[in-house]
Protein backbone atom coordinates (compact mmCIF):
# COMPACT_ATOMS: atom_id res chain seq x y z
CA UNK A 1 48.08 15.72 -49.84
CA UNK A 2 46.26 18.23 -47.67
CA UNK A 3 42.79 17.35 -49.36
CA UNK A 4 43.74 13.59 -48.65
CA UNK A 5 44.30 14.00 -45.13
CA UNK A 6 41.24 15.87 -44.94
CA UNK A 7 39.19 12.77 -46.10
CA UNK A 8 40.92 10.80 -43.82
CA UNK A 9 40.50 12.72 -41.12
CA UNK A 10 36.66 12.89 -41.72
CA UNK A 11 36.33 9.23 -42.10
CA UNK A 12 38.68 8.42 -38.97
CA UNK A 13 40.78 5.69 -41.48
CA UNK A 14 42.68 4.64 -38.06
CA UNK A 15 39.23 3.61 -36.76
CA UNK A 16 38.47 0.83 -39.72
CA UNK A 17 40.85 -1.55 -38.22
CA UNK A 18 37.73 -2.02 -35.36
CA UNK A 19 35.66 -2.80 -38.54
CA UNK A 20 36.80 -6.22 -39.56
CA UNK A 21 36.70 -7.92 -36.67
CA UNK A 22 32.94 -7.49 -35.60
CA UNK A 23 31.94 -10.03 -39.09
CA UNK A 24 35.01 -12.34 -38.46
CA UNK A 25 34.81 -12.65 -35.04
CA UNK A 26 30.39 -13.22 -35.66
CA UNK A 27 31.30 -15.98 -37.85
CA UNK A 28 33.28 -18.01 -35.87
CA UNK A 29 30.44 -17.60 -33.10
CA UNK A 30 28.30 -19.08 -35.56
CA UNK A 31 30.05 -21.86 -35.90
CA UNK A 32 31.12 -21.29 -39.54
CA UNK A 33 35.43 -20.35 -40.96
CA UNK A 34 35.26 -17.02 -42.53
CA UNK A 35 34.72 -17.52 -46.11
CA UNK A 36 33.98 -15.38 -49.19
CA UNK A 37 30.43 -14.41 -47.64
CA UNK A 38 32.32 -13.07 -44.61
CA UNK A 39 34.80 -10.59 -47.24
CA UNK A 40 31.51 -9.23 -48.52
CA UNK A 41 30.23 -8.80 -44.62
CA UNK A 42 33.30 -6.61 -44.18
CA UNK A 43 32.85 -4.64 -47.18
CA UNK A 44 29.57 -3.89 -46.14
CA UNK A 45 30.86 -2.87 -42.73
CA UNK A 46 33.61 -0.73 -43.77
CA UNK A 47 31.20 1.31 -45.95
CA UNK A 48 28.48 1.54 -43.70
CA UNK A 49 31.09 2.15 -41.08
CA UNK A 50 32.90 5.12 -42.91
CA UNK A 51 29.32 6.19 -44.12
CA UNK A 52 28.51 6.97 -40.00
CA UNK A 53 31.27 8.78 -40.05
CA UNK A 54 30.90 10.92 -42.89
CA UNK A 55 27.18 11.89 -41.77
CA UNK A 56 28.25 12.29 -38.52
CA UNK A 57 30.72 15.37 -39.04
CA UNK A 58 27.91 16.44 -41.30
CA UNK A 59 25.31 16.62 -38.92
CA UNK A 60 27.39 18.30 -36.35
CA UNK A 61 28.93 20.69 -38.38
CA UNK A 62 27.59 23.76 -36.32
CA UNK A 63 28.58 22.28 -33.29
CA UNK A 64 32.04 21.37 -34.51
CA UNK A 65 32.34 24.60 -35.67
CA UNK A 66 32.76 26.31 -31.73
CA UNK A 67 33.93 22.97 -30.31
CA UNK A 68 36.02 21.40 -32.45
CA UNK A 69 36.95 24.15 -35.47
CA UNK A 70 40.34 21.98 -36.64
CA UNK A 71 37.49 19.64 -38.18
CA UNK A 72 37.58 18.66 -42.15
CA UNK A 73 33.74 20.37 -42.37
CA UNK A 74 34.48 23.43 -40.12
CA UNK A 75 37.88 24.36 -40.79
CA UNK A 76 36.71 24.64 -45.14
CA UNK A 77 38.92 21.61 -46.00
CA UNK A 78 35.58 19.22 -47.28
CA UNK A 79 32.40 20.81 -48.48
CA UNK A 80 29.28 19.71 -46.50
CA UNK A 81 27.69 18.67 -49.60
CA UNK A 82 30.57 16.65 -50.40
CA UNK A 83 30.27 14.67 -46.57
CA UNK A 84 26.82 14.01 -47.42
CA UNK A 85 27.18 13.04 -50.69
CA UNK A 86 30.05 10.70 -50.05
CA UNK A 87 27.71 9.18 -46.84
CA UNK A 88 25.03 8.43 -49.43
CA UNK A 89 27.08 6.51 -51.48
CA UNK A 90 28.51 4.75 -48.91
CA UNK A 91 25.47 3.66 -47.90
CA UNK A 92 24.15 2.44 -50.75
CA UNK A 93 27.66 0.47 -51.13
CA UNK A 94 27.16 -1.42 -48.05
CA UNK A 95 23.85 -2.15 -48.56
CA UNK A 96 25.09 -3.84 -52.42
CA UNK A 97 27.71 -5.76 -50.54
CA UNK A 98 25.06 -7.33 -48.34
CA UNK A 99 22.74 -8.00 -50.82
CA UNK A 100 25.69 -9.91 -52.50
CA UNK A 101 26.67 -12.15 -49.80
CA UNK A 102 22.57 -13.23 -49.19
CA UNK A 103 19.15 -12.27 -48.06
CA UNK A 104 19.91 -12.83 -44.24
CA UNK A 105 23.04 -10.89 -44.53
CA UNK A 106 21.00 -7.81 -45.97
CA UNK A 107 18.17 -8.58 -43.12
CA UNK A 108 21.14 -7.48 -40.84
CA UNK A 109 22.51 -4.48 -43.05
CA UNK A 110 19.15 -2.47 -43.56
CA UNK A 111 18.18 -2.13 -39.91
CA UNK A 112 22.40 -1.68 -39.29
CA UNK A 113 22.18 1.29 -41.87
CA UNK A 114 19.13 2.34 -40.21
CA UNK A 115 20.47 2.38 -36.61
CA UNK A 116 23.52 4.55 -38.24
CA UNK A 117 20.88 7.09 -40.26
CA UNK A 118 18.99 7.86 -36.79
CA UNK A 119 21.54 7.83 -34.61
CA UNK A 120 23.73 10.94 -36.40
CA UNK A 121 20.80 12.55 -37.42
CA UNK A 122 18.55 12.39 -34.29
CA UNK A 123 19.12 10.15 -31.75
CA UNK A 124 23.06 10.91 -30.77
CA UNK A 125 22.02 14.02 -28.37
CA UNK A 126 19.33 11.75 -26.72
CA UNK A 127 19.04 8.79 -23.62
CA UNK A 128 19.11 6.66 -26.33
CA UNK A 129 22.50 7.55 -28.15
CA UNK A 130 24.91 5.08 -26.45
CA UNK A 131 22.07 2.87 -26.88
CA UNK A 132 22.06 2.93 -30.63
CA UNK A 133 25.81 2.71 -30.76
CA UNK A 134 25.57 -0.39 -28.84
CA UNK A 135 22.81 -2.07 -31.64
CA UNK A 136 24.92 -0.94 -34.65
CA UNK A 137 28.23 -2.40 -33.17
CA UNK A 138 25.79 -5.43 -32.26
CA UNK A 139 24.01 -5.53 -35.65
CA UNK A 140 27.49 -5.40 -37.51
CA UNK A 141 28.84 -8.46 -35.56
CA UNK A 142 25.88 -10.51 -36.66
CA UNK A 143 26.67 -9.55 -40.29
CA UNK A 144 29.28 -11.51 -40.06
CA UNK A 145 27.26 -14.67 -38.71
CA UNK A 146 24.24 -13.71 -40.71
CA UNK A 147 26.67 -13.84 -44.45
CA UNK A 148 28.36 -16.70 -43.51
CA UNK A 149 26.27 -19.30 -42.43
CA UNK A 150 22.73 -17.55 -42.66
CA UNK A 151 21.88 -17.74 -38.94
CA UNK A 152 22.52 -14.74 -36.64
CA UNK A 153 21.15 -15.93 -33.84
CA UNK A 154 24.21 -18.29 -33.34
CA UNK A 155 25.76 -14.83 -32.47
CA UNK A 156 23.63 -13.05 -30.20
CA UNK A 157 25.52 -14.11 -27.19
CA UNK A 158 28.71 -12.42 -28.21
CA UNK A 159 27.05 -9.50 -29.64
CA UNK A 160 25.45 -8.75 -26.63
CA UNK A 161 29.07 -8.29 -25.38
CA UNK A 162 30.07 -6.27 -28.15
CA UNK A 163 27.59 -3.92 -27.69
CA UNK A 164 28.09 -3.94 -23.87
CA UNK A 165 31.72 -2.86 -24.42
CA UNK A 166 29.91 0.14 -27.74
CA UNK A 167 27.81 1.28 -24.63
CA UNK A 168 30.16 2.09 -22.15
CA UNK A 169 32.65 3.84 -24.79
CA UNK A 170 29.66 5.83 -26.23
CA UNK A 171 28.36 6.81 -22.98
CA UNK A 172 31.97 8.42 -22.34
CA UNK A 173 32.66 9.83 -25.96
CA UNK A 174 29.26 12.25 -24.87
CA UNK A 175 31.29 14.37 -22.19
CA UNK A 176 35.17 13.89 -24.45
CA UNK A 177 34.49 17.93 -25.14
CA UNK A 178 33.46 19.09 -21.70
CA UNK A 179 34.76 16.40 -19.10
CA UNK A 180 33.77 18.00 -15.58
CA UNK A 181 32.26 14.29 -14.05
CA UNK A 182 34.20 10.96 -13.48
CA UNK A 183 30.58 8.73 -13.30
CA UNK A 184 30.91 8.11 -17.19
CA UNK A 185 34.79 6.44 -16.58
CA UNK A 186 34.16 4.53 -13.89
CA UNK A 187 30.73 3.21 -15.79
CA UNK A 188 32.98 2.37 -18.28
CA UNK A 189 35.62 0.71 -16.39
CA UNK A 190 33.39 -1.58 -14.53
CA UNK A 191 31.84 -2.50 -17.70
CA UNK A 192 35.34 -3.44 -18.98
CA UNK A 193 35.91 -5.41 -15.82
CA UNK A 194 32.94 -7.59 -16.30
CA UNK A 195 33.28 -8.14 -20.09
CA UNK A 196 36.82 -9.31 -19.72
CA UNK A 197 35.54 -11.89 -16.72
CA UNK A 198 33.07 -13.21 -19.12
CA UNK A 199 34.89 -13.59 -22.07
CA UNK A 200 38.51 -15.27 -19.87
CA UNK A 201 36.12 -17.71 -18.95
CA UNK A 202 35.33 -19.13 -22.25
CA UNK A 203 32.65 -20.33 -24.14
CA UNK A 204 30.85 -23.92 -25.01
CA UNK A 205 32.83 -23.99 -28.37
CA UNK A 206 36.44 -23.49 -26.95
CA UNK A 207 37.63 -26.11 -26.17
CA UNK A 208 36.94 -28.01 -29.41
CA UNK A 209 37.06 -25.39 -31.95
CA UNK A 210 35.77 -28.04 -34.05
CA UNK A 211 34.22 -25.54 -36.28
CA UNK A 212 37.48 -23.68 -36.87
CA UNK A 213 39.71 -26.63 -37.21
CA UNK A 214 42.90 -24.71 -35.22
CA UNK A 215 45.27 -27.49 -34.50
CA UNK A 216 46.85 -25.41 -32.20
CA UNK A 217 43.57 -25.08 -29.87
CA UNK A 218 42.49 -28.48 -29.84
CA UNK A 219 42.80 -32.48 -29.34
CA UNK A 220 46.54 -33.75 -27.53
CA UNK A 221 47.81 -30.18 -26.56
CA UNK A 222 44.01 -29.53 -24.64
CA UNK A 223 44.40 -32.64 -23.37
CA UNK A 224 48.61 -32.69 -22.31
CA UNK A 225 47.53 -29.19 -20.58
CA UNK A 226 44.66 -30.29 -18.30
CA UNK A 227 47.09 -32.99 -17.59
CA UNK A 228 49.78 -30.58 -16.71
CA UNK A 229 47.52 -28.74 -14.75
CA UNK A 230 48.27 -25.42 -16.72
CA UNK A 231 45.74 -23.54 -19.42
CA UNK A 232 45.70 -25.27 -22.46
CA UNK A 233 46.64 -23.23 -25.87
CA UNK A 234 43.11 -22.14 -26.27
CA UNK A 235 42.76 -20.86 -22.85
CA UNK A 236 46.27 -19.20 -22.81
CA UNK A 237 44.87 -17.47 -25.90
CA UNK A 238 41.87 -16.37 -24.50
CA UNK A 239 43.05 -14.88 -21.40
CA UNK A 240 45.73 -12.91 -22.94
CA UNK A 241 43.45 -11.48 -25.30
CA UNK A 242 40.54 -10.43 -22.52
CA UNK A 243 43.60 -9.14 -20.36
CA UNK A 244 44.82 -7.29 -23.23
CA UNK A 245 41.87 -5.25 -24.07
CA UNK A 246 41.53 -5.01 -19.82
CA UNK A 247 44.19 -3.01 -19.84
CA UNK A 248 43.91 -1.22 -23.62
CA UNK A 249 40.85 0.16 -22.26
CA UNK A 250 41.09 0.14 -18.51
CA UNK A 251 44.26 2.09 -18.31
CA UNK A 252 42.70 5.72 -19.93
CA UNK A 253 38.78 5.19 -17.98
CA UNK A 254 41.07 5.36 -14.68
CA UNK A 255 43.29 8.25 -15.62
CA UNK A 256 39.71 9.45 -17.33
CA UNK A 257 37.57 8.97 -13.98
CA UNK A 258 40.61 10.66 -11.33
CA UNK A 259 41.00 13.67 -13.80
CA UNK A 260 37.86 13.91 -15.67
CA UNK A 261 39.45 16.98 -18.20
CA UNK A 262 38.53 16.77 -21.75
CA UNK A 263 41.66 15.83 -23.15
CA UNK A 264 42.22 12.74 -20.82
CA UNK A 265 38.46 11.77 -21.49
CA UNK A 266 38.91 11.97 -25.37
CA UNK A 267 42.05 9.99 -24.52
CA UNK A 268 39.67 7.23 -22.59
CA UNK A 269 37.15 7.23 -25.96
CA UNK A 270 40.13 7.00 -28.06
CA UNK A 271 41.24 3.95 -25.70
CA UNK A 272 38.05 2.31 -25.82
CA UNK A 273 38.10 1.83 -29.22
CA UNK A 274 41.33 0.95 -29.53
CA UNK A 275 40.27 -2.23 -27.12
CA UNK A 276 37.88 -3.35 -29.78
CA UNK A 277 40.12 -4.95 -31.45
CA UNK A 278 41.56 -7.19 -28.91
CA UNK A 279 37.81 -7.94 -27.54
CA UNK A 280 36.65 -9.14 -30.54
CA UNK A 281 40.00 -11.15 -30.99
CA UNK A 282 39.11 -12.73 -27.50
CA UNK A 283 35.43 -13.37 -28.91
CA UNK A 284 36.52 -15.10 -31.72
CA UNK A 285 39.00 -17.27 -29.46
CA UNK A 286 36.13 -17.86 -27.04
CA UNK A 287 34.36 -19.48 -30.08
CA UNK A 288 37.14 -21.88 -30.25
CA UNK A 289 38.32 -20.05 -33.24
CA UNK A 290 42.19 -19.10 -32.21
CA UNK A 291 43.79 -18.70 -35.75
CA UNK A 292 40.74 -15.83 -36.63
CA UNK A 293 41.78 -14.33 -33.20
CA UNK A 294 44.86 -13.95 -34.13
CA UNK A 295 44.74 -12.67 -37.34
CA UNK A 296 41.85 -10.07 -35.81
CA UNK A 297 44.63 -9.05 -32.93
CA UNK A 298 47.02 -8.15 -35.93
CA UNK A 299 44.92 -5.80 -36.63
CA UNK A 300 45.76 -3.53 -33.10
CA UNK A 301 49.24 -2.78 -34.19
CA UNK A 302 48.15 -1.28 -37.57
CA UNK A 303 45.37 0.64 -36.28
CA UNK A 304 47.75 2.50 -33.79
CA UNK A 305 50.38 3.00 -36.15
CA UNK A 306 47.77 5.09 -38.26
CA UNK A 307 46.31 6.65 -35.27
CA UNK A 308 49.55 8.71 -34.48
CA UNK A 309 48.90 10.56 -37.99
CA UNK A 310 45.13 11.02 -37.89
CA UNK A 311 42.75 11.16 -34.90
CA UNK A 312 40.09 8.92 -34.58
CA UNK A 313 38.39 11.41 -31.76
């Protein structure tokens, strides 16, 4: 059991429910219903995913060791070799998966792997961490657009947004051990502001979600709510998503930014990505895609119930 926990704890398991989201909610921006391609776009992300997070403890293992000694690596529980071993493989897995669903889907995976490689190995202590961050969480969203219907671009729009929302967590996660300054929070928390403006007020595909088919975001009900002069299902939907990951993340950058300590700034990183899930559920509506939101925003109440037993900080 112990050893088990250890491997969970290394891989932050609580932290994959963020995973699936990125490829369903980038193939609904496409245009495209998540289909067998899109399964094979979150395999790859879930290995490439826990693969970060493997070479990540292993790359910091001397720095974990006086900041954060409870750690799988420093505390003895998982050999390094073993973290490195098991990020290798991972990799490799992720890279198979998107070789499986097509050639534009592994276009997106190598460069996604690479951005993961550099960033725990090199470029995490640098300008350009959050940066990097930002690009993988972008890259991983166009997976999903780039296995499903072969064009990524579609996507770029709502990656963008994504990676917005990667930045400003990232940029916080880099003072979660020493807090001391509130600028990092309150970057964050205006970020968060504008991202949930942007995505309430809906994209060019919403109201038809012809792509999706969702009878409940479309035809007589849009047109019996502008009528009534009330939001229509879709943009009921959307709006209670955006405010939903307004206040998922919002709610720990303010507590983070009036008492910048430690533990209430790990508490703001573990709150911002917590509030992927509901932003990419609010992408995926945006796209006119409501019954992928949905079943992406299902995802939230799983991820925190696993969270209480391992951290994902």
């Amino acid at each position: 059991m112990s050893r088990r926990r250890a491997w969970a704890e290394l891989l932050r398991l609580p932290a994959l429910f963020t995973v699936p989201g990125d490829a369903l909610s980038g193939a609904v921006a496409a245009g495209a219903r998540p289909g067998p391609r899109t399964l094979l776009a979150i395999g790859s992300s879930l290995c490439l995913y826990e693969a970060g997070m493997a070479l990540n403890d292993w790359a910091d293992r001397a720095e974990d060791a006086v900041e954060r000694p409870h750690r799988p690596l420093p505390s003895g529980r998982i050999r390094p070799s073993s973290a490195l071993t098991a990020a290798c493989a991972l990799t490799a897995a992720g890279l198979g998966l998107a070789a499986g669903a097509g050639r534009p889907a592994l276009a997106v995976a190598t460069p996604l792997a690479a951005t993961v490689w550099a960033y725990d190995l090199g470029l995490k202590h640098t300008p350009a961490g959050p940066v990097a961050m930002a690009a993988a969480r972008g890259l991983d969203h166009l997976l999903g657009a780039a296995a499903t219907t072969g064009r990524p671009r579609a996507a770029l729009s709502s990656a963008a947004l994504l990676g917005t929302h990667t930045l400003a967590v990232t940029a916080v996660s880099r003072r979660e051990t020493q807090g001391g300054t509130s600028l990092p929070p309150l970057g964050a928390l205006g970020a968060t502001a504008v991202l949930a403006r942007v995505v309430a007020a809906g994209g060019r595909r919403e109201e038809a979600a012809g792509a999706q088919g969702d009878p409940s975001l479309r035809g007589g009900d849009s047109q019996r709510g502008s009528l009534r002069g009330g939001p229509t299902p879709a943009q009921a939907l959307r709006i209670a998503l955006a405010v939903t990951y307004a206040v998922t993340a919002g709610r720990p950058y303010t507590h983070a930014a009036l008492n910048p300590s430690p533990p209430l700034t790990q508490r703001a990183v573990g709150g911002g990505i917590r509030a992927t899930i509901p932003l990419q559920a609010a992408l995926a509506a945006r796209a006119g895609a409501g019954l992928t939101a949905l079943a992406i925003a299902a995802l939230a109440p799983l991820g925190r119930r696993y969270a209480k037993k391992v951290s994902i900080t």
